[in-house]
N, C-alpha and C. Protein backbone atom coordinates (compact mmCIF):
# COMPACT_ATOMS: atom_id res chain seq x y z
N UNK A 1 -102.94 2.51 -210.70
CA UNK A 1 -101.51 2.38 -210.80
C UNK A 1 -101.06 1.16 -210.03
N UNK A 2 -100.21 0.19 -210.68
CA UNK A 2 -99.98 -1.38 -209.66
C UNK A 2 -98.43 -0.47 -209.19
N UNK A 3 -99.03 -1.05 -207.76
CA UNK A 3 -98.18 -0.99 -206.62
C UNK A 3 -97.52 -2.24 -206.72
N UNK A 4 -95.96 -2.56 -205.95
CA UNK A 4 -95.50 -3.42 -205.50
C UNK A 4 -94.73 -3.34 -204.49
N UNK A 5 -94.99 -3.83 -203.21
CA UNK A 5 -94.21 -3.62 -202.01
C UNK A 5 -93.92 -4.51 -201.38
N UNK A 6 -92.62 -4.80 -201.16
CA UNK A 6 -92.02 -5.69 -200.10
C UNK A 6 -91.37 -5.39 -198.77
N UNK A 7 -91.54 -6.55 -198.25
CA UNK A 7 -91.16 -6.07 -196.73
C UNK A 7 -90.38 -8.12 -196.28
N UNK A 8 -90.09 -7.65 -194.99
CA UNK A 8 -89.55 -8.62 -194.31
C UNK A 8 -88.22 -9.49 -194.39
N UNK A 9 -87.67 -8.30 -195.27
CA UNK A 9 -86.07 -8.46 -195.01
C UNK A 9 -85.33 -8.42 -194.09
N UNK A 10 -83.77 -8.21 -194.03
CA UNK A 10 -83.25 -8.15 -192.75
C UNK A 10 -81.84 -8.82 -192.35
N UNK A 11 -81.51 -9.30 -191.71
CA UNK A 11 -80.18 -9.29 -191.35
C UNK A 11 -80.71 -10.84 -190.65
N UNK A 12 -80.12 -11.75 -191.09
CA UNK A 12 -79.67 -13.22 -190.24
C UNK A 12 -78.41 -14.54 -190.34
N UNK A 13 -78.82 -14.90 -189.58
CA UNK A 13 -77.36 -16.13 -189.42
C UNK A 13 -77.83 -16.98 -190.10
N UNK A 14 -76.29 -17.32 -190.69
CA UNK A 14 -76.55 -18.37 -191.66
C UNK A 14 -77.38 -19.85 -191.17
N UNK A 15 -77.65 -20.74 -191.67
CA UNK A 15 -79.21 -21.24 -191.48
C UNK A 15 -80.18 -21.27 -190.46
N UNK A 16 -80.70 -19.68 -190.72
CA UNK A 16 -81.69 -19.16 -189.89
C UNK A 16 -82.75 -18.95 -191.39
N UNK A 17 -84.17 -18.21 -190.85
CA UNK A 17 -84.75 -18.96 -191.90
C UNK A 17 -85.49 -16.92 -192.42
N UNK A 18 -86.19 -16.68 -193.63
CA UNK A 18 -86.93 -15.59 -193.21
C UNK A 18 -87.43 -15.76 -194.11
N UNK A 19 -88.79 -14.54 -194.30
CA UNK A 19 -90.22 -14.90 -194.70
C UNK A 19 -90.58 -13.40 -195.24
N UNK A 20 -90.66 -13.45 -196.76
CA UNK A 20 -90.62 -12.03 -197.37
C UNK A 20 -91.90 -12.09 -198.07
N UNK A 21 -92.33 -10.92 -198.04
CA UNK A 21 -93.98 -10.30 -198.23
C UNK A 21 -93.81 -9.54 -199.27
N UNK A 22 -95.15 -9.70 -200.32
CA UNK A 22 -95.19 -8.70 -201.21
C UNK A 22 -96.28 -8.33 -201.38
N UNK A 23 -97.14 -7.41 -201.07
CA UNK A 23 -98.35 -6.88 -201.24
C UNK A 23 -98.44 -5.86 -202.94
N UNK A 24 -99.80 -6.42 -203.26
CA UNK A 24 -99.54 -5.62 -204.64
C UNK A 24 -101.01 -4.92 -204.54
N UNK A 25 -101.02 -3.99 -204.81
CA UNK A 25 -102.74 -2.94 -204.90
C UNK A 25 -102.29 -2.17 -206.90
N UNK A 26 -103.49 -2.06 -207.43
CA UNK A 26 -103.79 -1.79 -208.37
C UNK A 26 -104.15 -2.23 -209.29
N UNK A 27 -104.24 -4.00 -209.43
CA UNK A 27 -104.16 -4.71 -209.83
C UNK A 27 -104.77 -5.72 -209.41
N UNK A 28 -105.84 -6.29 -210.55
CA UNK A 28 -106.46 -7.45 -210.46
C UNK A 28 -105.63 -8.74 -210.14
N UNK A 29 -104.94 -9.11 -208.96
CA UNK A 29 -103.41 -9.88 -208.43
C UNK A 29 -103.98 -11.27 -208.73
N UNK A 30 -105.11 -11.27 -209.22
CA UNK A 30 -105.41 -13.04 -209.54
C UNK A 30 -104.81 -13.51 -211.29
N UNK A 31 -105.26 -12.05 -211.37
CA UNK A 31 -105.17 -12.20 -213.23
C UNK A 31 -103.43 -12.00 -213.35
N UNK A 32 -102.27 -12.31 -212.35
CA UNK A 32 -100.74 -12.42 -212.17
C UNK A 32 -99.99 -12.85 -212.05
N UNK A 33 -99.12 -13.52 -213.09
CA UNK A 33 -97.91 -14.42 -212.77
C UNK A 33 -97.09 -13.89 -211.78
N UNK A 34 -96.47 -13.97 -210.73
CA UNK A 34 -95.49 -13.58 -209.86
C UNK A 34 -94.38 -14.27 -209.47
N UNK A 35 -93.28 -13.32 -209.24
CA UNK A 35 -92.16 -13.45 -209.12
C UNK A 35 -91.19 -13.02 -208.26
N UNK A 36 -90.43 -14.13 -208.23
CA UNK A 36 -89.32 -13.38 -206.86
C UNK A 36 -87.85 -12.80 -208.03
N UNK A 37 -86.82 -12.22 -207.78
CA UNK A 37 -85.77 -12.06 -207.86
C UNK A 37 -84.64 -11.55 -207.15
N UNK A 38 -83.47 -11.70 -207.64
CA UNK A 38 -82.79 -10.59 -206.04
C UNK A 38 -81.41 -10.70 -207.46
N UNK A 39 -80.94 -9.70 -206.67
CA UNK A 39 -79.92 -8.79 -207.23
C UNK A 39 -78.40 -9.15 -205.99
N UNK A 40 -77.72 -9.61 -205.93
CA UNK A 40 -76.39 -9.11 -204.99
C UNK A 40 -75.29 -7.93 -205.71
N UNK A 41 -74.74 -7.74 -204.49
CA UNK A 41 -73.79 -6.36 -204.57
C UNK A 41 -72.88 -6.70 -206.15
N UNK A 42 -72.72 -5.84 -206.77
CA UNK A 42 -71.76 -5.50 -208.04
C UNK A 42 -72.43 -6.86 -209.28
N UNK A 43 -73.40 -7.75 -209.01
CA UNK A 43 -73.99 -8.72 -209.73
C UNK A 43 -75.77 -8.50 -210.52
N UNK A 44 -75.58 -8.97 -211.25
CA UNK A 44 -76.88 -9.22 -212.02
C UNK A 44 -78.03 -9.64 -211.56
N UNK A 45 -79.52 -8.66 -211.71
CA UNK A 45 -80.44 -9.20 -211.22
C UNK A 45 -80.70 -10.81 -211.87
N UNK A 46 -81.10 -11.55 -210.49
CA UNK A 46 -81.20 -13.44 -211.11
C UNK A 46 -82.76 -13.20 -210.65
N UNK A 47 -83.60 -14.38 -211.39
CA UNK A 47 -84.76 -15.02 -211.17
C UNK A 47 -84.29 -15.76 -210.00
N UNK A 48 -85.56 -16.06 -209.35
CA UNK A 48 -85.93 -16.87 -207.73
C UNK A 48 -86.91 -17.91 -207.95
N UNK A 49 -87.83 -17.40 -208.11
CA UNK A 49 -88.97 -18.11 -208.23
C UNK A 49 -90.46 -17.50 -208.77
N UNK A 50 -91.19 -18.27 -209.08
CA UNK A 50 -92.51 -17.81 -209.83
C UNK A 50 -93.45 -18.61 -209.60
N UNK A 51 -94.48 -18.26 -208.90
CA UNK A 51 -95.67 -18.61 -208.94
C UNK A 51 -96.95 -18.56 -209.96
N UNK A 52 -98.07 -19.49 -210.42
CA UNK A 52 -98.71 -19.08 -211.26
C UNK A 52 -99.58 -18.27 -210.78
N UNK A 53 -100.40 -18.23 -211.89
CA UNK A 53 -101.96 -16.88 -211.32
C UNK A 53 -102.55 -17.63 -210.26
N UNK A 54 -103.12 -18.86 -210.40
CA UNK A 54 -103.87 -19.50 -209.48
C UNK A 54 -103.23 -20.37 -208.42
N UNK A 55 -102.00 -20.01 -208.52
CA UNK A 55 -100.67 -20.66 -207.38
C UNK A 55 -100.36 -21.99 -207.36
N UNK A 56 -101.05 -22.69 -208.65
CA UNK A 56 -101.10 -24.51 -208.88
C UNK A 56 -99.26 -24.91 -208.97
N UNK A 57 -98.70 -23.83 -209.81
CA UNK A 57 -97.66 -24.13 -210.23
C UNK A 57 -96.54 -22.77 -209.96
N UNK A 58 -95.03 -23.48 -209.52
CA UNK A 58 -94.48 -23.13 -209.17
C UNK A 58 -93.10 -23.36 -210.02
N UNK A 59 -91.90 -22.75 -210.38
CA UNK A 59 -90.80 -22.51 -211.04
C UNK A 59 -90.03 -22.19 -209.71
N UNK A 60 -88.58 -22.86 -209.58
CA UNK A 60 -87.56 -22.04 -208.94
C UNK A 60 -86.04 -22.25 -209.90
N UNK A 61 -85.37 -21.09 -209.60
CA UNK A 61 -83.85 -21.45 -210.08
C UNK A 61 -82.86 -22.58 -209.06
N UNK A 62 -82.01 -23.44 -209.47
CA UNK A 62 -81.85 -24.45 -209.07
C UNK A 62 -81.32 -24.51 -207.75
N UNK A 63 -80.77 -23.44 -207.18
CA UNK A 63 -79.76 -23.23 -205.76
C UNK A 63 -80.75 -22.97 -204.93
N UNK A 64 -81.75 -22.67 -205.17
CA UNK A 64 -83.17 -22.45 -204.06
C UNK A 64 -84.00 -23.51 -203.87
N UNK A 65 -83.80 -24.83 -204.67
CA UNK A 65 -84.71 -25.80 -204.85
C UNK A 65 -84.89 -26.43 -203.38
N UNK A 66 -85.81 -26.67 -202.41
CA UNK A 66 -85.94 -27.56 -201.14
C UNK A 66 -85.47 -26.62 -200.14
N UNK A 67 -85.27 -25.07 -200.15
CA UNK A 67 -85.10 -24.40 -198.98
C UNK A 67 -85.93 -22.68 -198.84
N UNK A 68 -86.41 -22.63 -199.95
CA UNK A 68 -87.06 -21.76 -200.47
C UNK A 68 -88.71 -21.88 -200.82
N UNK A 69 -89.39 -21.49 -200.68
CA UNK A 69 -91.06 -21.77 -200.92
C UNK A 69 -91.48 -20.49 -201.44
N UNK A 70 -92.18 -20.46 -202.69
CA UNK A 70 -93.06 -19.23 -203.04
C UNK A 70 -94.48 -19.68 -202.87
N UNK A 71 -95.56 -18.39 -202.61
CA UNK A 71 -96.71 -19.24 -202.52
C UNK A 71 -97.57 -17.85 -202.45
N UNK A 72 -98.49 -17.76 -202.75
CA UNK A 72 -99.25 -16.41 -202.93
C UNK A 72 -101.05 -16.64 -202.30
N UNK A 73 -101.18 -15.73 -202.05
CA UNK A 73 -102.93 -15.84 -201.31
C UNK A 73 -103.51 -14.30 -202.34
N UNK A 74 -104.57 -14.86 -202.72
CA UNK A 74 -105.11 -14.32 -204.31
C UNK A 74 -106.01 -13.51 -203.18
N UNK A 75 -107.22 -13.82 -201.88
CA UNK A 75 -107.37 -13.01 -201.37
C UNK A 75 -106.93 -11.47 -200.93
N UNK A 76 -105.59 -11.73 -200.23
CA UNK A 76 -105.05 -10.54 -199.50
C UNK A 76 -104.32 -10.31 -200.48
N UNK A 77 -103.73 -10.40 -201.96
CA UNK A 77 -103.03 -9.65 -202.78
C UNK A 77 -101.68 -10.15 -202.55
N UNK A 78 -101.38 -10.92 -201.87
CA UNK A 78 -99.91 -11.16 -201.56
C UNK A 78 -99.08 -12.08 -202.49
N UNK A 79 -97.90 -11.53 -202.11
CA UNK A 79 -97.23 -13.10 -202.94
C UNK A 79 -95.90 -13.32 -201.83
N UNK A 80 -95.35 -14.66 -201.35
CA UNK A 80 -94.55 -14.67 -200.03
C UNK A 80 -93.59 -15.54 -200.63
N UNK A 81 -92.39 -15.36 -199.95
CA UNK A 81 -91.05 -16.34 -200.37
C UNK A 81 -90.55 -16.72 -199.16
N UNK A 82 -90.82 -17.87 -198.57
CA UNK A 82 -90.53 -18.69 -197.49
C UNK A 82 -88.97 -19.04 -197.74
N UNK A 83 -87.63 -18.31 -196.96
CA UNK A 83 -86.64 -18.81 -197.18
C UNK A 83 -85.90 -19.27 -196.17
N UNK A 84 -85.78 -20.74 -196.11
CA UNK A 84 -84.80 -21.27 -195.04
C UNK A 84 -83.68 -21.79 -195.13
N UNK A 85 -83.03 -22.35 -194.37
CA UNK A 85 -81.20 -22.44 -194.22
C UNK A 85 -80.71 -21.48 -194.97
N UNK A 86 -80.85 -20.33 -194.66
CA UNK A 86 -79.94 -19.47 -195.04
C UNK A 86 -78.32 -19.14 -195.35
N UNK A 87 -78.24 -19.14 -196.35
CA UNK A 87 -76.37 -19.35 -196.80
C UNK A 87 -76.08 -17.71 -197.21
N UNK A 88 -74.94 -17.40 -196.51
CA UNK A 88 -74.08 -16.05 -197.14
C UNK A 88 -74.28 -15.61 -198.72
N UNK A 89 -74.39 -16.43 -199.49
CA UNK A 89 -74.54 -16.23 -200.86
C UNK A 89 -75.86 -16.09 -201.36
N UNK A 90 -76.82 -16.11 -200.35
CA UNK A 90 -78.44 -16.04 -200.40
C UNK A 90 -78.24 -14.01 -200.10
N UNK A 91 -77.47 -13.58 -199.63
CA UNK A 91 -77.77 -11.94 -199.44
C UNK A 91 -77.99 -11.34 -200.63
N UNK A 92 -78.51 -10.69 -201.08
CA UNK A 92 -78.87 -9.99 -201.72
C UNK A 92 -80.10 -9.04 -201.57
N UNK A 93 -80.51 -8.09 -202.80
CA UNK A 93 -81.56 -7.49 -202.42
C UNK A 93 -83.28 -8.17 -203.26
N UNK A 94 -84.15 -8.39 -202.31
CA UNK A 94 -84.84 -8.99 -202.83
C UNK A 94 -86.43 -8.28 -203.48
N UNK A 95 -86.42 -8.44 -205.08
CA UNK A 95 -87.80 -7.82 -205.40
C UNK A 95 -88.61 -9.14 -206.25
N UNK A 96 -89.96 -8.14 -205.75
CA UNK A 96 -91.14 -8.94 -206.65
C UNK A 96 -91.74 -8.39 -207.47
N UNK A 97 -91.91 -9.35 -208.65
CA UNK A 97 -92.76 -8.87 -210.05
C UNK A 97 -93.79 -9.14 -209.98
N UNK A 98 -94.52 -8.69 -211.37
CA UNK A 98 -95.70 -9.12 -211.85
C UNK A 98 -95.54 -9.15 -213.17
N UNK A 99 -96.24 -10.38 -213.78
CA UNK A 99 -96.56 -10.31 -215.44
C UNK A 99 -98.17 -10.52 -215.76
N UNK A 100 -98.20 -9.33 -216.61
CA UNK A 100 -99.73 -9.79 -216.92
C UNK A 100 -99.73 -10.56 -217.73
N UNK A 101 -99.10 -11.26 -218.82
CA UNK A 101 -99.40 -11.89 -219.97
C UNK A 101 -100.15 -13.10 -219.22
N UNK A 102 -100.93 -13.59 -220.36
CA UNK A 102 -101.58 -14.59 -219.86
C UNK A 102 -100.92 -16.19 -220.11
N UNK A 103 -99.77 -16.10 -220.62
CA UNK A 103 -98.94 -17.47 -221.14
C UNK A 103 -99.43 -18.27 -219.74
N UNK A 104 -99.16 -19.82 -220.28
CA UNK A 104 -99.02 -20.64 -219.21
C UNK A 104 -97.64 -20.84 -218.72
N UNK A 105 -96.72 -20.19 -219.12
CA UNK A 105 -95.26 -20.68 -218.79
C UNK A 105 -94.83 -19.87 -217.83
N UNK A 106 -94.22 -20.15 -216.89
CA UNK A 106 -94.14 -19.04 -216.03
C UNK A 106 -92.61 -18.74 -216.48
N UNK A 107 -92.18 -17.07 -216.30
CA UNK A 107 -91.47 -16.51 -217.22
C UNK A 107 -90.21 -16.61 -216.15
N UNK A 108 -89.21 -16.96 -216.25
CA UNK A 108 -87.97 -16.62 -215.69
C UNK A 108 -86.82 -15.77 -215.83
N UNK A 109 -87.49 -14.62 -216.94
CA UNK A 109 -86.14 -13.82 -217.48
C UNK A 109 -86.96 -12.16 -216.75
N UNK A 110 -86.38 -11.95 -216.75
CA UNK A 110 -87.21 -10.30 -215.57
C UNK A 110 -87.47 -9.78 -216.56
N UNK A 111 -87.15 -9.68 -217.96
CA UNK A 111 -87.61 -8.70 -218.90
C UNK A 111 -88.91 -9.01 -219.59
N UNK A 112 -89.48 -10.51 -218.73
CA UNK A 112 -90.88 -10.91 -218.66
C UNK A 112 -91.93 -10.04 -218.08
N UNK A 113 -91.26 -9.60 -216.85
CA UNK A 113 -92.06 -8.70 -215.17
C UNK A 113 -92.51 -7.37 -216.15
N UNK A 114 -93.50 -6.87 -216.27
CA UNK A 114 -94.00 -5.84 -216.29
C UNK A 114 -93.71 -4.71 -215.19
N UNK A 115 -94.05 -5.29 -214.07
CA UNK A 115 -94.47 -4.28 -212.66
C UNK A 115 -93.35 -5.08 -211.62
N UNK A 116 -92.42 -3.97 -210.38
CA UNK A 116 -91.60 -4.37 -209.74
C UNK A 116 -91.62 -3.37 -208.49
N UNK A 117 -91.01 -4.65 -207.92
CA UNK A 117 -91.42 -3.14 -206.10
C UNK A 117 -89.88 -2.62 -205.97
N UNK A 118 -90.02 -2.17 -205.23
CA UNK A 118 -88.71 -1.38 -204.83
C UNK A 118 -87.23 -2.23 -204.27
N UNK A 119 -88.16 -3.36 -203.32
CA UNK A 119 -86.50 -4.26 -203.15
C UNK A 119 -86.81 -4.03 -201.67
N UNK A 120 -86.30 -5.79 -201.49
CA UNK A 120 -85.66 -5.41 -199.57
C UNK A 120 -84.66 -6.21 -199.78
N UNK A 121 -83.75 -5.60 -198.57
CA UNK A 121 -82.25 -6.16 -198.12
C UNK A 121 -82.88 -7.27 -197.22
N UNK A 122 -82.14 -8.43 -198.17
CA UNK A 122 -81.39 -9.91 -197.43
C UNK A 122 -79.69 -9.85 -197.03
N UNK A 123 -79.81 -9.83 -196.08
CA UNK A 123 -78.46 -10.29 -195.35
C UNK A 123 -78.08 -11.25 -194.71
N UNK A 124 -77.34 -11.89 -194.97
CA UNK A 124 -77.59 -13.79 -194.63
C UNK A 124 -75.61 -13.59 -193.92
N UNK A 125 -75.08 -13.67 -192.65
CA UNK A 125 -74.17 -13.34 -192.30
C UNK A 125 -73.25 -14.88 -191.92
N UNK A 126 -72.32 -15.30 -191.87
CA UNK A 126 -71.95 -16.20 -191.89
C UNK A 126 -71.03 -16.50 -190.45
């Protein structure tokens, strides 16, 4: 059964920086496109970012471009979203996917993600 779990959310001042974890078990995590997304209050889950299977290549949506880093270690199963200068409009709740397809494109619409973790709270306070 693929697991998806995130952690390392939390509460910070605006450009302060934080560093979110996603551990995935059940799943061959090499053979996985991955993905960030986040959801804010009364709004639509948005794409973040996507890493490829072998982490060569990277996708972000444009408001994250140069303060945000995705990056995954195929060893420990992880996939991480390095987020700095933090802005009020960065809060939301943040989850990670998985797609098994094997496309080379990395998918930016969530109805790509097969597999999704539960979500952690970003709070970015101003």
């Amino acid at each position: 059964q693929v697991q998806l779990v995130e952690s390392g959310g939390g509460l910070v001042q605006a450009g302060g920086s934080l560093r979110l974890s996603c551990a995935a078990s059940g799943v061959t995590f090499s053979s996985y496109t991955m993905g960030w997304f986040r959801q804010a209050p009364g709004k639509e889950r948005k794409f973040v970012a996507a890493i490829s299977r072998n982490g060569g290549n990277t996708v972000y949506t444009d408001s994250v471009k140069g303060h945000f880093t995705i990056s995954r270690d195929n060893a420990e199963n992880t996939v991480a979203l390095q987020m700095n200068s933090l802005k009020p409009e960065d809060t939301a709740v943040y989850y990670c996917a998985a797609d098994r397809s094997l496309s080379s494109r990395l998918p930016t619409t969530g109805a790509l993600y097969q597999y999704w973790g539960q979500g952690t709270q970003v709070t970015v306070s101003s």
